[in-house]
PDB file of N, CA and C in Angstrom:
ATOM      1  N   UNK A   1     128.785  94.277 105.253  1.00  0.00           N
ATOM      2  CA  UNK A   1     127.394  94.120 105.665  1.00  0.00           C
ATOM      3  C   UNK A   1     127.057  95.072 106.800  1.00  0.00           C
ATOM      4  N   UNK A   2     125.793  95.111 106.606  1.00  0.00           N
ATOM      5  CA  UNK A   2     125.454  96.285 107.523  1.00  0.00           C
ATOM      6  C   UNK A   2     124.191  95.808 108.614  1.00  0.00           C
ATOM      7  N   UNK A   3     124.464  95.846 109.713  1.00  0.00           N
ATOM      8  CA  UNK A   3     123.033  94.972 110.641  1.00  0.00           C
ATOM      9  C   UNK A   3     122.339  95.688 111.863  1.00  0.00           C
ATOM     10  N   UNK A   4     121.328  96.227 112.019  1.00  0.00           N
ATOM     11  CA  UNK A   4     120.265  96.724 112.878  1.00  0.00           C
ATOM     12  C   UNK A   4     119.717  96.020 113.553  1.00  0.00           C
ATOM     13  N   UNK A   5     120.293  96.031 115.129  1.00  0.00           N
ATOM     14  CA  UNK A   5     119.834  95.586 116.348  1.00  0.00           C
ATOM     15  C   UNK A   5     118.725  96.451 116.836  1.00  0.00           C
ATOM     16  N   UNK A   6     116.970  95.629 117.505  1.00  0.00           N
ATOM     17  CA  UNK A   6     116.859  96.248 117.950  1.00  0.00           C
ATOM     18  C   UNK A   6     116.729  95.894 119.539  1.00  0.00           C
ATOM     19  N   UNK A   7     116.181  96.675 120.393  1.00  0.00           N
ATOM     20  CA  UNK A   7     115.820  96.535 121.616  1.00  0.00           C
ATOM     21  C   UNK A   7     114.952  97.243 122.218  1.00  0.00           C
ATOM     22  N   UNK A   8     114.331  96.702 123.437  1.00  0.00           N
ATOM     23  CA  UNK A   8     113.063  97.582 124.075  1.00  0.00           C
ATOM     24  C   UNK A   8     111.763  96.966 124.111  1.00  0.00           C
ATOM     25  N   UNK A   9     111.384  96.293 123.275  1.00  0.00           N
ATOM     26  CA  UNK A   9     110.170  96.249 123.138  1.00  0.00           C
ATOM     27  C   UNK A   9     109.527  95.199 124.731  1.00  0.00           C
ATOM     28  N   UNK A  10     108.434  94.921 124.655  1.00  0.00           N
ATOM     29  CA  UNK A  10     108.034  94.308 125.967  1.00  0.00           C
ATOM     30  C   UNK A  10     106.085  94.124 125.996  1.00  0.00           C
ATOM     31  N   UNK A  11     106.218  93.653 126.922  1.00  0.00           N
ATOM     32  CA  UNK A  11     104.217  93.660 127.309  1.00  0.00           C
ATOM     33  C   UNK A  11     103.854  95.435 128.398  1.00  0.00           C
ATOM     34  N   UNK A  12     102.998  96.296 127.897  1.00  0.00           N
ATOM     35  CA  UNK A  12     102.876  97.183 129.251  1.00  0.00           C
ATOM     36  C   UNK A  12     101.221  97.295 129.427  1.00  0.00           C
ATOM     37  N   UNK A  13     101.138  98.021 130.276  1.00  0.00           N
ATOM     38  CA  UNK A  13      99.580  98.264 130.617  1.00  0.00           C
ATOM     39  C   UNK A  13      99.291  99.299 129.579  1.00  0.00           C
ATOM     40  N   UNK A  14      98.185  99.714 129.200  1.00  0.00           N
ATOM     41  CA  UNK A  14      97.702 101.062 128.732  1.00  0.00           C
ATOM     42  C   UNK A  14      97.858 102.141 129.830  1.00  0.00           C
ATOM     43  N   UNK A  15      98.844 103.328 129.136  1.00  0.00           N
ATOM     44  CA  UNK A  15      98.864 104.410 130.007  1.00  0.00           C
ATOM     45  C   UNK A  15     100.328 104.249 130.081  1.00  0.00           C
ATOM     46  N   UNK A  16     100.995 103.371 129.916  1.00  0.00           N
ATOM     47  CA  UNK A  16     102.395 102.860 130.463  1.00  0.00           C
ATOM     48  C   UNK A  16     103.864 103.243 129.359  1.00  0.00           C
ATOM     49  N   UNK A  17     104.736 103.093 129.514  1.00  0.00           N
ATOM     50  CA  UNK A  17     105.813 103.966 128.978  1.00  0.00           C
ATOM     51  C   UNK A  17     106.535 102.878 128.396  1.00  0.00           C
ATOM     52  N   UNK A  18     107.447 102.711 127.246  1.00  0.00           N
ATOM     53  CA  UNK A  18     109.061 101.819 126.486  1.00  0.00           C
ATOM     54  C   UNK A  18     109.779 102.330 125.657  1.00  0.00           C
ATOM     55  N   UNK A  19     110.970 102.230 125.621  1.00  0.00           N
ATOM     56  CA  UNK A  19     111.772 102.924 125.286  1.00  0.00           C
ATOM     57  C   UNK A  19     111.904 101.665 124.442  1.00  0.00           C
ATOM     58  N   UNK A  20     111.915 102.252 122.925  1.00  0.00           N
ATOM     59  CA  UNK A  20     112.869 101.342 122.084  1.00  0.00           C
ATOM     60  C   UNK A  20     114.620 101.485 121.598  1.00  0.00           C
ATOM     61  N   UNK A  21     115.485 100.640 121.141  1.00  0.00           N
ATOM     62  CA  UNK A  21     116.682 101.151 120.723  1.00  0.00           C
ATOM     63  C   UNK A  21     116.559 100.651 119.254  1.00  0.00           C
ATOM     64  N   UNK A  22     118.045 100.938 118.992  1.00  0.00           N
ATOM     65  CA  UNK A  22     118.575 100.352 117.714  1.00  0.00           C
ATOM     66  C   UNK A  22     119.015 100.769 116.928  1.00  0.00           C
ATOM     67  N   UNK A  23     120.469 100.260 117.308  1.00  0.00           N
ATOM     68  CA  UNK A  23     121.866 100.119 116.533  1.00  0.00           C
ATOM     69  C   UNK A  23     121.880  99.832 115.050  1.00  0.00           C
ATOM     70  N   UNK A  24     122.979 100.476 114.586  1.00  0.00           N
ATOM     71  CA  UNK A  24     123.633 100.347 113.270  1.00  0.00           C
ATOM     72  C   UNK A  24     125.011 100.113 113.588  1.00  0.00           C
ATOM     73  N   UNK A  25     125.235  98.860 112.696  1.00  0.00           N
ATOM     74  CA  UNK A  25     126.915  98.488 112.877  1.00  0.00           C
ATOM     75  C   UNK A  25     127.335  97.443 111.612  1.00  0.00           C
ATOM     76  N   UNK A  26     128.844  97.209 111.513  1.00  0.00           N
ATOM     77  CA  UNK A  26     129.338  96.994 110.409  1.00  0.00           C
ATOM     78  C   UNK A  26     129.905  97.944 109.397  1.00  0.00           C
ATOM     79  N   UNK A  27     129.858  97.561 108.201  1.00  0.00           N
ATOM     80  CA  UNK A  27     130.619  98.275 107.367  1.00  0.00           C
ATOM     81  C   UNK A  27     129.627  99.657 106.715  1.00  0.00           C
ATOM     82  N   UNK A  28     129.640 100.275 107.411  1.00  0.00           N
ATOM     83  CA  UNK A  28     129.189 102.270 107.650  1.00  0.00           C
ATOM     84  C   UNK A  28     129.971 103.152 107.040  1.00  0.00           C
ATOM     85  N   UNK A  29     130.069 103.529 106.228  1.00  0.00           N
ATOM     86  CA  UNK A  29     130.116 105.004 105.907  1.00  0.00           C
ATOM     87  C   UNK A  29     129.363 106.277 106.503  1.00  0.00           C
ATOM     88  N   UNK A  30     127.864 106.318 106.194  1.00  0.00           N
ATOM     89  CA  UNK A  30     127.270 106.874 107.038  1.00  0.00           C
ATOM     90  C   UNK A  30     125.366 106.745 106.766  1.00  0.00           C
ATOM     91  N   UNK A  31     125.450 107.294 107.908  1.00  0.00           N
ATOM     92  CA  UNK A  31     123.868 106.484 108.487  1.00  0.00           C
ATOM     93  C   UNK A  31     122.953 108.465 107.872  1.00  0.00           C
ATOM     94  N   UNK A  32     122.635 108.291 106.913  1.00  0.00           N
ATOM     95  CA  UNK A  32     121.318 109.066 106.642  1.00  0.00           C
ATOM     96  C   UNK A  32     120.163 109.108 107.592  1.00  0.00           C
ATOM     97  N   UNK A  33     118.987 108.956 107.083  1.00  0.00           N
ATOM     98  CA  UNK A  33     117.605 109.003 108.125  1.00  0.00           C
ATOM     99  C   UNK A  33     117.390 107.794 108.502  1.00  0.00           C
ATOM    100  N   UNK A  34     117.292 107.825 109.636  1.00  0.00           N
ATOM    101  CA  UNK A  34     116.716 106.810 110.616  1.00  0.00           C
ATOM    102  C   UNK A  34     115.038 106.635 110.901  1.00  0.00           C
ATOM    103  N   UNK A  35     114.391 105.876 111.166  1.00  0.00           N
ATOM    104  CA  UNK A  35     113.218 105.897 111.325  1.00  0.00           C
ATOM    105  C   UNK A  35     112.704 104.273 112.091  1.00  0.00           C
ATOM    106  N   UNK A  36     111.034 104.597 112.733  1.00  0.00           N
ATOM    107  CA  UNK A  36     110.364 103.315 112.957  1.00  0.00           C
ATOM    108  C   UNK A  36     109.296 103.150 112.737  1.00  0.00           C
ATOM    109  N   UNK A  37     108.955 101.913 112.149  1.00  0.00           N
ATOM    110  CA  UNK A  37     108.022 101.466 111.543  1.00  0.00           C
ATOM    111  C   UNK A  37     107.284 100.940 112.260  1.00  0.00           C
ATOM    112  N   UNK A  38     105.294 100.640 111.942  1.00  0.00           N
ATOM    113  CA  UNK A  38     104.908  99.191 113.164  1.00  0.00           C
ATOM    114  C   UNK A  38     104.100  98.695 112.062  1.00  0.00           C
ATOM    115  N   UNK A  39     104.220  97.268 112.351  1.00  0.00           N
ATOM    116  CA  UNK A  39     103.013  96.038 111.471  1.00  0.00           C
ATOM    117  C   UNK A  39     102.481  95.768 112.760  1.00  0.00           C
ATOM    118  N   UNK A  40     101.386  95.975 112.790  1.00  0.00           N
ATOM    119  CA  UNK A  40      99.731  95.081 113.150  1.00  0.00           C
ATOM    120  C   UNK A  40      99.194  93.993 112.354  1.00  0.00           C
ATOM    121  N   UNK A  41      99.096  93.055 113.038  1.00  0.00           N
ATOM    122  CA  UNK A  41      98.614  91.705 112.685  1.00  0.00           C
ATOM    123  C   UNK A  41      96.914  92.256 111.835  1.00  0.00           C
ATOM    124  N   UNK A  42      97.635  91.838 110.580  1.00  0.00           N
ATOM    125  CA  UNK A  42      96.403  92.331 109.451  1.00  0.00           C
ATOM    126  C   UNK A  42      96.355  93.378 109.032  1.00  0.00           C
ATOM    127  N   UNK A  43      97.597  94.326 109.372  1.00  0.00           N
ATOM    128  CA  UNK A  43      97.523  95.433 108.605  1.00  0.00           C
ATOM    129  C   UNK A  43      99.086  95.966 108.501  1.00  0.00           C
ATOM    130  N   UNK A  44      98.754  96.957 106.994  1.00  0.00           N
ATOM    131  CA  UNK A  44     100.101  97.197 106.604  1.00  0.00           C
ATOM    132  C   UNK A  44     101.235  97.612 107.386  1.00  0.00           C
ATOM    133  N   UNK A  45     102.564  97.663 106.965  1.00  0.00           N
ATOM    134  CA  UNK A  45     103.570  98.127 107.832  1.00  0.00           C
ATOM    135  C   UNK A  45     103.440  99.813 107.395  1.00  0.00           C
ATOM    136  N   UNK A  46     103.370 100.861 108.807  1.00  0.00           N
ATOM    137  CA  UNK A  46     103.077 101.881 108.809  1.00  0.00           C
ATOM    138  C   UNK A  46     104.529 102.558 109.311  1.00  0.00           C
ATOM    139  N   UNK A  47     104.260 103.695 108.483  1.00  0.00           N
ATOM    140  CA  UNK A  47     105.720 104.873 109.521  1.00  0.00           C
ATOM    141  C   UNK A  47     105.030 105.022 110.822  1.00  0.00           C
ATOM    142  N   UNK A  48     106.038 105.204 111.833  1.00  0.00           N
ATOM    143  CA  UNK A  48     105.882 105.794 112.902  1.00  0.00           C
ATOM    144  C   UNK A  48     106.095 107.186 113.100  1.00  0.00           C
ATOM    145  N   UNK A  49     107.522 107.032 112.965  1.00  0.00           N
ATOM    146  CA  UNK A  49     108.257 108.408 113.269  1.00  0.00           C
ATOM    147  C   UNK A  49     110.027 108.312 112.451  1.00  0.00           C
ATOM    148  N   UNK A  50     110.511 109.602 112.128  1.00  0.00           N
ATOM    149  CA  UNK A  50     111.479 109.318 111.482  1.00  0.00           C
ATOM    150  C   UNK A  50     112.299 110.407 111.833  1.00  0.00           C
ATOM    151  N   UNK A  51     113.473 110.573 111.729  1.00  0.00           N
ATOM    152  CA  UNK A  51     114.198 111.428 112.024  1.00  0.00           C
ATOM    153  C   UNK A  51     115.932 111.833 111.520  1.00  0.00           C
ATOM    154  N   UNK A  52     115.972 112.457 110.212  1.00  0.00           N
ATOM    155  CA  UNK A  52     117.397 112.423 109.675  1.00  0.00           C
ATOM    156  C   UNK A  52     118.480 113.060 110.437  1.00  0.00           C
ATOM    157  N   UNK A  53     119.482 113.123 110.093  1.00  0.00           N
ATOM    158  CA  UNK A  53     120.757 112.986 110.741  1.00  0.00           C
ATOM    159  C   UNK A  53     120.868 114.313 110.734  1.00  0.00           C
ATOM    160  N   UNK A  54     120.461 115.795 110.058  1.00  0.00           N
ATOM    161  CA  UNK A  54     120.611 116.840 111.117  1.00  0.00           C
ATOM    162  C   UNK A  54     119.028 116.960 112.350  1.00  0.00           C
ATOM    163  N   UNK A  55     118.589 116.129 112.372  1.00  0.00           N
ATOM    164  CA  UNK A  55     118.083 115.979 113.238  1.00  0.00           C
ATOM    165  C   UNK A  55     116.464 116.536 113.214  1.00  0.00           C
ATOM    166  N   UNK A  56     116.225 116.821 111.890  1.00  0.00           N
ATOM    167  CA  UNK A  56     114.662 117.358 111.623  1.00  0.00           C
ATOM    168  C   UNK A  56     113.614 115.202 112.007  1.00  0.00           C
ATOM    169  N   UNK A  57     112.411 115.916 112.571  1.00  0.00           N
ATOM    170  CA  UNK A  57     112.083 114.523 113.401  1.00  0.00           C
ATOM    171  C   UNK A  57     110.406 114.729 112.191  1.00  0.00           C
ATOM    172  N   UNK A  58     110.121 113.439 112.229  1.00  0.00           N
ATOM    173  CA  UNK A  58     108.412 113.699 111.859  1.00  0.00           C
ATOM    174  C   UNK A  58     107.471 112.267 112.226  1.00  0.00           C
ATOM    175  N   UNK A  59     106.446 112.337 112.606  1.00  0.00           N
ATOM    176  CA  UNK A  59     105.629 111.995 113.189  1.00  0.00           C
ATOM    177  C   UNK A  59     104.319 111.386 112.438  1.00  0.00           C
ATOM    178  N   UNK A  60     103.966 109.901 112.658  1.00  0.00           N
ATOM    179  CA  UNK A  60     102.423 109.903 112.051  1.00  0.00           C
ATOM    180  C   UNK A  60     101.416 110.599 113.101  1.00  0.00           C
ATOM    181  N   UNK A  61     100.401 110.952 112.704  1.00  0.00           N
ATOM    182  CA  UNK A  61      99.387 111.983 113.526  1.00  0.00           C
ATOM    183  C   UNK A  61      99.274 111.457 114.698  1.00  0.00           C
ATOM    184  N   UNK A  62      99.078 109.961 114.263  1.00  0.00           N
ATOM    185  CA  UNK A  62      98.516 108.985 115.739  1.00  0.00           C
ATOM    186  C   UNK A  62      99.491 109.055 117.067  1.00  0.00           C
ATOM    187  N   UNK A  63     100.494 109.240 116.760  1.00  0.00           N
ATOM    188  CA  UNK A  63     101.586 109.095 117.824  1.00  0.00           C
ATOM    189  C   UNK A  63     102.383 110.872 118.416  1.00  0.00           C
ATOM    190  N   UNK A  64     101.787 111.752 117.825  1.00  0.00           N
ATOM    191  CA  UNK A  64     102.450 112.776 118.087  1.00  0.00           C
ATOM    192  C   UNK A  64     101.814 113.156 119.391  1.00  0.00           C
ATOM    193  N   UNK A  65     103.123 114.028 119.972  1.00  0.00           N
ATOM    194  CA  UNK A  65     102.253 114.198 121.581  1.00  0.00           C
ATOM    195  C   UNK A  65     102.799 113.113 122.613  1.00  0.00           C
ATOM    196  N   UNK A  66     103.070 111.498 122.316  1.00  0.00           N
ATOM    197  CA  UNK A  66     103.013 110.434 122.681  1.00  0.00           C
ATOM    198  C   UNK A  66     104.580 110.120 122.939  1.00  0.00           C
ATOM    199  N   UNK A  67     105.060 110.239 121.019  1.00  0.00           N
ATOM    200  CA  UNK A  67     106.260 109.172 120.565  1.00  0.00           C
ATOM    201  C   UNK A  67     107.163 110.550 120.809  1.00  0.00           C
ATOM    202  N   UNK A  68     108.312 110.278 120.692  1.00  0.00           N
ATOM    203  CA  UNK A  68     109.301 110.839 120.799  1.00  0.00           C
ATOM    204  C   UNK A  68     110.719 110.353 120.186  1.00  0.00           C
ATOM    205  N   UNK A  69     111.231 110.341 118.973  1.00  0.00           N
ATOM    206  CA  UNK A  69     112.258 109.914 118.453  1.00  0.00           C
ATOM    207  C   UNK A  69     113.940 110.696 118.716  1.00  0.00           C
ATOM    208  N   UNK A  70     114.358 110.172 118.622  1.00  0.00           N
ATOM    209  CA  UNK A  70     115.829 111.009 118.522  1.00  0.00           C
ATOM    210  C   UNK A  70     116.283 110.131 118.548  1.00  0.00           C
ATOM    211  N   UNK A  71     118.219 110.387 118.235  1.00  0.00           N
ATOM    212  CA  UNK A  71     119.432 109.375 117.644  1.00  0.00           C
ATOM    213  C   UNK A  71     120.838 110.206 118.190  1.00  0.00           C
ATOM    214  N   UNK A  72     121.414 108.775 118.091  1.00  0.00           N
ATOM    215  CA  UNK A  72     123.057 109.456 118.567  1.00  0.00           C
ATOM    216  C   UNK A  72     123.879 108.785 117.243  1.00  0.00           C
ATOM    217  N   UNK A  73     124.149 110.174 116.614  1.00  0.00           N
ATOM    218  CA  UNK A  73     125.069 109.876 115.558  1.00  0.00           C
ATOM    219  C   UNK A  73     126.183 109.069 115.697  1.00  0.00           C
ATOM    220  N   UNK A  74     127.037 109.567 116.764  1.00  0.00           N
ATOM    221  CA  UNK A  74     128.064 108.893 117.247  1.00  0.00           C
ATOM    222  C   UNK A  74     127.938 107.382 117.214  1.00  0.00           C
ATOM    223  N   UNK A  75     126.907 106.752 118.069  1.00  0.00           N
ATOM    224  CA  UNK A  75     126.488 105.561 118.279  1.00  0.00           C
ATOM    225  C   UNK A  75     125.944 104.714 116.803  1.00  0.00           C
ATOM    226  N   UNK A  76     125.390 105.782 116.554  1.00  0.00           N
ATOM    227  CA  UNK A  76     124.985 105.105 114.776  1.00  0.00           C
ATOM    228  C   UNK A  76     123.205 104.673 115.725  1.00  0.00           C
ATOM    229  N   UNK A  77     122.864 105.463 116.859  1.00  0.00           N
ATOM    230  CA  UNK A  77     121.745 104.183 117.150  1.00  0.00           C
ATOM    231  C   UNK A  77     120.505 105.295 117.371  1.00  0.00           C
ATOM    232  N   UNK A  78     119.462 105.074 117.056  1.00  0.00           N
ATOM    233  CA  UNK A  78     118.120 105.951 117.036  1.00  0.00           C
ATOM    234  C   UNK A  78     117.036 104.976 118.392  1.00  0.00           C
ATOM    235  N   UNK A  79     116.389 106.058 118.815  1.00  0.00           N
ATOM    236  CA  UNK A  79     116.096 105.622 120.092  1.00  0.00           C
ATOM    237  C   UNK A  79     114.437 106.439 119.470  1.00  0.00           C
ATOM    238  N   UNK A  80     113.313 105.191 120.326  1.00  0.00           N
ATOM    239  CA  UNK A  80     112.195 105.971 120.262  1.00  0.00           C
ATOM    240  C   UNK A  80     111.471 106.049 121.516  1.00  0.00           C
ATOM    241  N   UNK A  81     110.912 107.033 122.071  1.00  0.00           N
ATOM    242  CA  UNK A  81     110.392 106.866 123.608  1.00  0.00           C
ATOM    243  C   UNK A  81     108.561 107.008 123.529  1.00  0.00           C
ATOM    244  N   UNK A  82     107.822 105.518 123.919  1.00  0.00           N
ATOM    245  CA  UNK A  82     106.554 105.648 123.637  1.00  0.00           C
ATOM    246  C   UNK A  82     106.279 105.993 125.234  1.00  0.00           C
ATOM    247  N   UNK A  83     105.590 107.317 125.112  1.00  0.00           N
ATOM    248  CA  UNK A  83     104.462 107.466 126.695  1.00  0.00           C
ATOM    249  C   UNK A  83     102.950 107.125 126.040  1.00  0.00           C
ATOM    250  N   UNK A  84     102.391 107.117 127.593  1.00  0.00           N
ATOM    251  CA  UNK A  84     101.072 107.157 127.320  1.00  0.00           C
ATOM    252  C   UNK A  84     100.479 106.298 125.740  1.00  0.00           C
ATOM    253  N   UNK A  85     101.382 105.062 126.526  1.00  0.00           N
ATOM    254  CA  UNK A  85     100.769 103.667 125.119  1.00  0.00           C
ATOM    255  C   UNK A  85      99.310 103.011 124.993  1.00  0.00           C
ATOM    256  N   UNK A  86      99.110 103.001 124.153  1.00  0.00           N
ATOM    257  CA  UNK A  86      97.341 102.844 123.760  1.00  0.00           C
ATOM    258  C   UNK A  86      96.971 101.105 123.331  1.00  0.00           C
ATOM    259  N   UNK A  87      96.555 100.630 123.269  1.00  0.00           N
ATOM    260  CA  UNK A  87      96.379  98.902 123.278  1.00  0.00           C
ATOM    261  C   UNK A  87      96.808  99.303 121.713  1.00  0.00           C
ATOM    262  N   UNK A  88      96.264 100.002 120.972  1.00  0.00           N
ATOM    263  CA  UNK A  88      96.071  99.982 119.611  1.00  0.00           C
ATOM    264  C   UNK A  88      97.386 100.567 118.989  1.00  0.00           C
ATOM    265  N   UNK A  89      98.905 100.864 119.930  1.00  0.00           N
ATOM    266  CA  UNK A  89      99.892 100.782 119.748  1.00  0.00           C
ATOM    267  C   UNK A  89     100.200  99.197 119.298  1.00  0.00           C
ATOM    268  N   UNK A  90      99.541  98.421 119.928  1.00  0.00           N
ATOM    269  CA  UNK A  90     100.715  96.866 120.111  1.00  0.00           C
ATOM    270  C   UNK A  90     100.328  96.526 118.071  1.00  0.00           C
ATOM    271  N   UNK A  91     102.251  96.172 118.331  1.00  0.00           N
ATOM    272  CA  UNK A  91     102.631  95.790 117.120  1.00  0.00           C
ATOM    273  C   UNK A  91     103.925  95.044 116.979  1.00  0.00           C
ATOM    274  N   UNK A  92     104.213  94.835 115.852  1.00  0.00           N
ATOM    275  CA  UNK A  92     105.939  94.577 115.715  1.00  0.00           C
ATOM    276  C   UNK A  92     106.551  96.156 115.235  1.00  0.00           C
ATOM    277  N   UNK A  93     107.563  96.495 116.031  1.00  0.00           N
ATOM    278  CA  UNK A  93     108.302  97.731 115.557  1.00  0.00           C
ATOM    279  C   UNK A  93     109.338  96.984 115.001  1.00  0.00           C
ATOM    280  N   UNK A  94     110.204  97.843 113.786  1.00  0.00           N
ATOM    281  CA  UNK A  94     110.441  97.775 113.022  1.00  0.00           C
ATOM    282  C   UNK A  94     111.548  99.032 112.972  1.00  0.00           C
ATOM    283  N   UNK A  95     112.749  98.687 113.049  1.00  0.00           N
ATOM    284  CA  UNK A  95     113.871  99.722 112.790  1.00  0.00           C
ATOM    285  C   UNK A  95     114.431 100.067 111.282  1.00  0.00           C
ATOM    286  N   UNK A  96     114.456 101.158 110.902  1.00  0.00           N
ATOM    287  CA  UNK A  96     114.723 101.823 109.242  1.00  0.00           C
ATOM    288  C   UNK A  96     116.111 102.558 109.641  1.00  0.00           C
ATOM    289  N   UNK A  97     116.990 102.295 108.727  1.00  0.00           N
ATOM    290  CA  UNK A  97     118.165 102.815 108.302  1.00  0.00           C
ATOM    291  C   UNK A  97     118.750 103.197 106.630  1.00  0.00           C
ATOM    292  N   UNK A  98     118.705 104.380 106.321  1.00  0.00           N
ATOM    293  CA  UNK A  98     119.240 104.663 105.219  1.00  0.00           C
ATOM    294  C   UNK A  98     120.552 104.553 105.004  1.00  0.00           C
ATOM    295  N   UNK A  99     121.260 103.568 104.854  1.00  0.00           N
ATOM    296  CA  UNK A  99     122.831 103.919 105.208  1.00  0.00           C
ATOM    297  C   UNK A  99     123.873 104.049 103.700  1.00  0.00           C
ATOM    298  N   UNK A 100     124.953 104.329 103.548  1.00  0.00           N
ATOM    299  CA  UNK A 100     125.604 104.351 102.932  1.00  0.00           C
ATOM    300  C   UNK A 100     127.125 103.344 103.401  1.00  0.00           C
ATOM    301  N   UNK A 101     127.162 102.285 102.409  1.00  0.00           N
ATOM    302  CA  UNK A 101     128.438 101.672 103.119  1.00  0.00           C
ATOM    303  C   UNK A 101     129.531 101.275 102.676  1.00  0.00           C
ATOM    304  N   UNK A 102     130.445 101.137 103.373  1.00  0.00           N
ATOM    305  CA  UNK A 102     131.927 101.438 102.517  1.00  0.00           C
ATOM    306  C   UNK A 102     132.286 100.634 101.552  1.00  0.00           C
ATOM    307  N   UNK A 103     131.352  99.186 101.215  1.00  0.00           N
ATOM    308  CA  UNK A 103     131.876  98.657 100.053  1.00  0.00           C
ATOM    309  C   UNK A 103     131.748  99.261  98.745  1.00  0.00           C
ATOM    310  N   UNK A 104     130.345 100.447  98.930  1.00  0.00           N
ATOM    311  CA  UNK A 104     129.824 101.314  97.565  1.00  0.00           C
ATOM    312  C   UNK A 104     129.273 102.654  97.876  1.00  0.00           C
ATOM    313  N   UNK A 105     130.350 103.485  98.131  1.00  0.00           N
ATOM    314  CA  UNK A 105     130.069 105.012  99.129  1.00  0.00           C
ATOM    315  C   UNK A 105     129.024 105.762  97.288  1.00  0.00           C
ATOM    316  N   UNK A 106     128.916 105.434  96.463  1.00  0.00           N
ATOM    317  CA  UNK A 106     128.134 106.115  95.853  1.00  0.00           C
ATOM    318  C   UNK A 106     126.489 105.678  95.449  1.00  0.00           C
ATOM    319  N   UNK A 107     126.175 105.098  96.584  1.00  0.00           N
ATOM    320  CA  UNK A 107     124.940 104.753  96.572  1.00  0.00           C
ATOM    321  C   UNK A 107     124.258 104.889  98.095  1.00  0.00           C
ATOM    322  N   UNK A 108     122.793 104.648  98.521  1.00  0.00           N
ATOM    323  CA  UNK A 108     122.338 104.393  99.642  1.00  0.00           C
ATOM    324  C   UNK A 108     121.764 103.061  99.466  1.00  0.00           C
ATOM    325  N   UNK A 109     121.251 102.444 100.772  1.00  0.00           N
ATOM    326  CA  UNK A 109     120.442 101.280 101.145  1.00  0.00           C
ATOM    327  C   UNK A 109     119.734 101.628 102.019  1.00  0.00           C
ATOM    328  N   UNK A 110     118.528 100.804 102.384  1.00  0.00           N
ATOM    329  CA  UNK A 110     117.595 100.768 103.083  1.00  0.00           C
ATOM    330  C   UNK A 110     117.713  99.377 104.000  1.00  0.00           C
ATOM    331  N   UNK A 111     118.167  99.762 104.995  1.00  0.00           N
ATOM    332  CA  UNK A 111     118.252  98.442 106.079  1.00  0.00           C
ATOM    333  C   UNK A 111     117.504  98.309 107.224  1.00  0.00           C
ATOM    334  N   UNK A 112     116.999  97.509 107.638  1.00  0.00           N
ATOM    335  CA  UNK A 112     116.052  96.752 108.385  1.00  0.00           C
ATOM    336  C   UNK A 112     116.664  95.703 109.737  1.00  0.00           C
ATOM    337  N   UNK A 113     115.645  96.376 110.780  1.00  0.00           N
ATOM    338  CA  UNK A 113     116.272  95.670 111.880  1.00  0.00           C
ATOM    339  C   UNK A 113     114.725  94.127 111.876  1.00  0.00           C
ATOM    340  N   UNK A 114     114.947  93.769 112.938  1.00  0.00           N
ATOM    341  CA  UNK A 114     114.296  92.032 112.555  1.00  0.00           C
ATOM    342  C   UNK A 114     112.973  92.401 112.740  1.00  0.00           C
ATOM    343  N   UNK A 115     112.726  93.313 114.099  1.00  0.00           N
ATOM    344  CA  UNK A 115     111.622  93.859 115.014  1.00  0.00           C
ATOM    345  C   UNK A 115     111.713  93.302 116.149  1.00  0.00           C
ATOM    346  N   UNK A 116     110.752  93.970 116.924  1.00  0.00           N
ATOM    347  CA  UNK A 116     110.491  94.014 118.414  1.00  0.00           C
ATOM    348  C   UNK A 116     109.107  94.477 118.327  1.00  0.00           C
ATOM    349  N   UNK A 117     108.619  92.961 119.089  1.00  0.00           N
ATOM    350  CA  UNK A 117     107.277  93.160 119.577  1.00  0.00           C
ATOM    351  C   UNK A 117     106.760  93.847 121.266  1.00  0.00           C
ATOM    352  N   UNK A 118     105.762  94.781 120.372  1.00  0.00           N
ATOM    353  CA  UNK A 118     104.942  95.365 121.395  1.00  0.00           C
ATOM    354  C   UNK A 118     103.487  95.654 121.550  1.00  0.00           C
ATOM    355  N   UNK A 119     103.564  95.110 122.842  1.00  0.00           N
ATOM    356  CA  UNK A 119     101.887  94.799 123.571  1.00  0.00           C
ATOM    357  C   UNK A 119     102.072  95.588 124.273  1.00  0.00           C
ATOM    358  N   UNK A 120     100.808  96.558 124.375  1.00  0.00           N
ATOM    359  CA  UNK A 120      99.928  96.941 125.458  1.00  0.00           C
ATOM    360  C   UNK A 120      98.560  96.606 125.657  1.00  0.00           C
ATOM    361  N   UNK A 121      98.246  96.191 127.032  1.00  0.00           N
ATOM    362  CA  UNK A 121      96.885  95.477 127.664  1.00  0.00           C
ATOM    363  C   UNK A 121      96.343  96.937 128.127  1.00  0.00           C
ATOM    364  N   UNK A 122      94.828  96.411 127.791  1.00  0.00           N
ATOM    365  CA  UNK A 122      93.804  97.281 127.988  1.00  0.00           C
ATOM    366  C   UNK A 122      93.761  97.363 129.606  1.00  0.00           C
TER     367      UNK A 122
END
């Protein structure tokens, strides 16, 4: 089994900064593209930002400039850094893992961390 911790999330002001985490652990072979997602209450779950394992990164429009993704292979763990957060950020984030794992190295999965909620006040 394969399980995605995340961490970070919190309440901030508008204008204000959080760093999200989140781990990959268990039975790994290896961790493909990483990415994060956000659900808004009443609306679909959206990409954020994503970023595969040689390290090409991509961005929804709304957050570029802002978000900032990157990952430590080593760690298995992808990190996202929100500046300059907008009320209309607050959501549940949502950690994405493509992994491959050693019970069936000739396939991928798509694994899911629980989320982490985030508010920002106007």
């Amino acid at each position: 089994q394969v399980q995605l911790v995340e961490s970070g999330g919190g309440l901030v002001e508008a204008g204000g900064s959080l760093r999200l985490s989140c781990a990959a652990s268990g039975s790994i072979f290896r961790v493909n593209g990483m990415g994060w997602y956000r659900q808004a209450p009443g609306k679909q779950r959206e990409l954020v930002a994503a970023i595969i394992s040689g390290g090409n990164t991509n961005y929804a429009d709304s957050v570029k400039g802002r978000f900032t993704i990157s990952r430590d292979n080593v760690k298995n763990t992808v990190y996202l850094q929100m500046n300059t957060l907008k009320p209309e950020d607050t959501a549940v984030y949502y950690c994405n893992a493509n992994i491959i794992d050693t019970t069936d190295i000739s396939r991928t999965k798509d694994w899911w961390g629980q989320g982490t909620q985030v508010t920002v006040s106007s």
